[in-house]
Protein backbone atom coordinates (compact mmCIF):
# COMPACT_ATOMS: atom_id res chain seq x y z
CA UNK A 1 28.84 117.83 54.20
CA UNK A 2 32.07 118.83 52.15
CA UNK A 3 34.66 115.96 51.19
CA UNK A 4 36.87 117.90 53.33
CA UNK A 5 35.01 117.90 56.47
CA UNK A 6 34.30 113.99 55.56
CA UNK A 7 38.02 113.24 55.58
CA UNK A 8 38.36 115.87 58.36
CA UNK A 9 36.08 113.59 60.67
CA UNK A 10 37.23 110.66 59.82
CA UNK A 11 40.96 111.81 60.43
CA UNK A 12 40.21 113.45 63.79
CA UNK A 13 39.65 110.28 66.60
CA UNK A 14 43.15 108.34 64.66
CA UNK A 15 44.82 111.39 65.48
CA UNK A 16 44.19 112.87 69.20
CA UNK A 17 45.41 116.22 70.45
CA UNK A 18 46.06 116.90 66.43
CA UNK A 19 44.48 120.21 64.69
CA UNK A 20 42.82 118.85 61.91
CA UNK A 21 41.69 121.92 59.61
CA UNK A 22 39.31 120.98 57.27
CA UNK A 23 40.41 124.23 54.63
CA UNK A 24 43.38 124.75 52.63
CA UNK A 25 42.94 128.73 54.17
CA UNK A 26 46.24 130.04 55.96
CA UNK A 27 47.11 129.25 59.40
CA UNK A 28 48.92 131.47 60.81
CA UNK A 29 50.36 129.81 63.98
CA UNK A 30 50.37 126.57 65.10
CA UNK A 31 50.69 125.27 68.44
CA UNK A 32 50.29 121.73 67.93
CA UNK A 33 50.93 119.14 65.22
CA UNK A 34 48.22 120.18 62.36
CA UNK A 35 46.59 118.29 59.13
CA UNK A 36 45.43 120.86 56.55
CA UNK A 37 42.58 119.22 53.89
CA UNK A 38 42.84 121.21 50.47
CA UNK A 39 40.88 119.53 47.17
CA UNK A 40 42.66 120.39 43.78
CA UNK A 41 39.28 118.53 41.36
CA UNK A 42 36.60 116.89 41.60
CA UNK A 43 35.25 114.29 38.79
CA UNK A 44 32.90 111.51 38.46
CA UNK A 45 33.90 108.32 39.71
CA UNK A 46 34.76 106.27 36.32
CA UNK A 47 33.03 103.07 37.53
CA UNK A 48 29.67 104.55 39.30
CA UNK A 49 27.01 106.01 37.04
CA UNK A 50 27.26 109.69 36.34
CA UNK A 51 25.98 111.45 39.58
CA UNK A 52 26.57 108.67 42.26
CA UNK A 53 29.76 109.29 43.39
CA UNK A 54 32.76 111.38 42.50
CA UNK A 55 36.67 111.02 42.58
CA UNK A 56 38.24 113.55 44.15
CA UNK A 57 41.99 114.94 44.38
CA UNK A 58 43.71 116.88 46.79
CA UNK A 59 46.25 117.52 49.13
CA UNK A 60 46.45 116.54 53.19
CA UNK A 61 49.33 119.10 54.86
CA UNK A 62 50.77 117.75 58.22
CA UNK A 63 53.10 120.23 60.03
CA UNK A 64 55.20 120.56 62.73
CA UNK A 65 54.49 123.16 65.12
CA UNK A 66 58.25 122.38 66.34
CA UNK A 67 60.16 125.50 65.04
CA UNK A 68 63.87 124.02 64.94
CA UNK A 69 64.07 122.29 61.80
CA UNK A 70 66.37 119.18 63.08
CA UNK A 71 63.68 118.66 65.70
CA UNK A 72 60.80 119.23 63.10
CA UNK A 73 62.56 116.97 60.68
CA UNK A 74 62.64 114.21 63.41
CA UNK A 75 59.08 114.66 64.28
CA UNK A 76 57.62 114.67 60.61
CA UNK A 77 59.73 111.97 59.64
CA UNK A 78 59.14 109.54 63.23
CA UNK A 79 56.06 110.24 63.84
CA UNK A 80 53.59 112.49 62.63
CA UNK A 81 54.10 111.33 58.54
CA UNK A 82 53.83 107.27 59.52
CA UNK A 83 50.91 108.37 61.69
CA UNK A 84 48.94 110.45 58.90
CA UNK A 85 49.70 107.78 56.56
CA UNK A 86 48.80 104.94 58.56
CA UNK A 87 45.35 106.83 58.75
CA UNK A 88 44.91 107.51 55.18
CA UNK A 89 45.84 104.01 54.30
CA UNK A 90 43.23 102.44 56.97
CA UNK A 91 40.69 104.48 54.94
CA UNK A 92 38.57 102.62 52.39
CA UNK A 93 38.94 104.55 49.69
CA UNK A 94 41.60 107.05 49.65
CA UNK A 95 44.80 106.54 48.28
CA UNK A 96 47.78 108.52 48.49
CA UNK A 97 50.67 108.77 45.83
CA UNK A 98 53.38 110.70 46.97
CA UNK A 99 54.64 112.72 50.23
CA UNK A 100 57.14 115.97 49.92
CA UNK A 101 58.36 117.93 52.24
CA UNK A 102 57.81 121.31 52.28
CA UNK A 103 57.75 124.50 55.09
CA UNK A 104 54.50 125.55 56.64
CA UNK A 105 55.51 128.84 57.06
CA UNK A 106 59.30 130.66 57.05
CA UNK A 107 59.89 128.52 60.34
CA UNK A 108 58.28 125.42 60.48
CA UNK A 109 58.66 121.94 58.10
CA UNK A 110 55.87 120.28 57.01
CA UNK A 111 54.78 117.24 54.41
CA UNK A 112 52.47 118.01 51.54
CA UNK A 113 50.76 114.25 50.48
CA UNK A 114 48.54 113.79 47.57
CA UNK A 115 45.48 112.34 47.82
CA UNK A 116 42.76 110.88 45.95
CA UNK A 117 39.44 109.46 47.17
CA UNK A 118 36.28 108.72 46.25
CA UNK A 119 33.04 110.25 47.97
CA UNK A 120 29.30 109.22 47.43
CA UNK A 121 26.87 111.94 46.22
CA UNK A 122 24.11 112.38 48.95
């Protein structure tokens, strides 16, 4: 199983009725608050020997699928942000560094938060 579909499952039952897309690929449209999972690197984990586990980077997308921005803004900012990153921070070993705010697509806001995490070699 990917690191991305890892983080995908543990993300999905902390956040119900979200999409949780386990691919940095394009979404068109979206029709319901979404988390997008994209890895930037992979490296082995400094403390574990070479080949037991591996640090990974990347970046978790949560958008609004609320398409007036003052509405979108609200939402990101009340709810769906503190609820992504009271997920991430309940995880054992991911981290997150920064969150910026970004659009989704021409219509739609969403927060871009960088990641890292480490994941066990099976």
């Amino acid at each position: 199983m990917s690191a991305r579909q890892e983080l995908a499952d543990y993300l999905a039952p902390l956040l119900p009725g979200w999409k949780i897309v386990a691919s940095f690929r394009p979404i068109d449209t979206i029709e319901r608050p979404t988390v997008r999972i994209g890895l930037k690197s992979l490296a082995p984990h400094a403390e574990a020997g070479y080949g037991t586990a591996r640090t990974v980077t990347g970046t978790i997308t949560v958008a609004s699928h609320l398409r007036d921005f003052a509405k979108a803004e609200d939402q990101l900012d009340n709810n769906l942000l503190p609820a992504l990153l009271d997920a991430i921070e309940a995880h054992p070993t991911v981290i997150w560094t920064d969150a910026e705010m970004t659009k989704w697509q021409a219509d739609q806001l969403a927060y871009d938060v960088q990641v890292t995490f480490t994941t066990t070699e099976e």
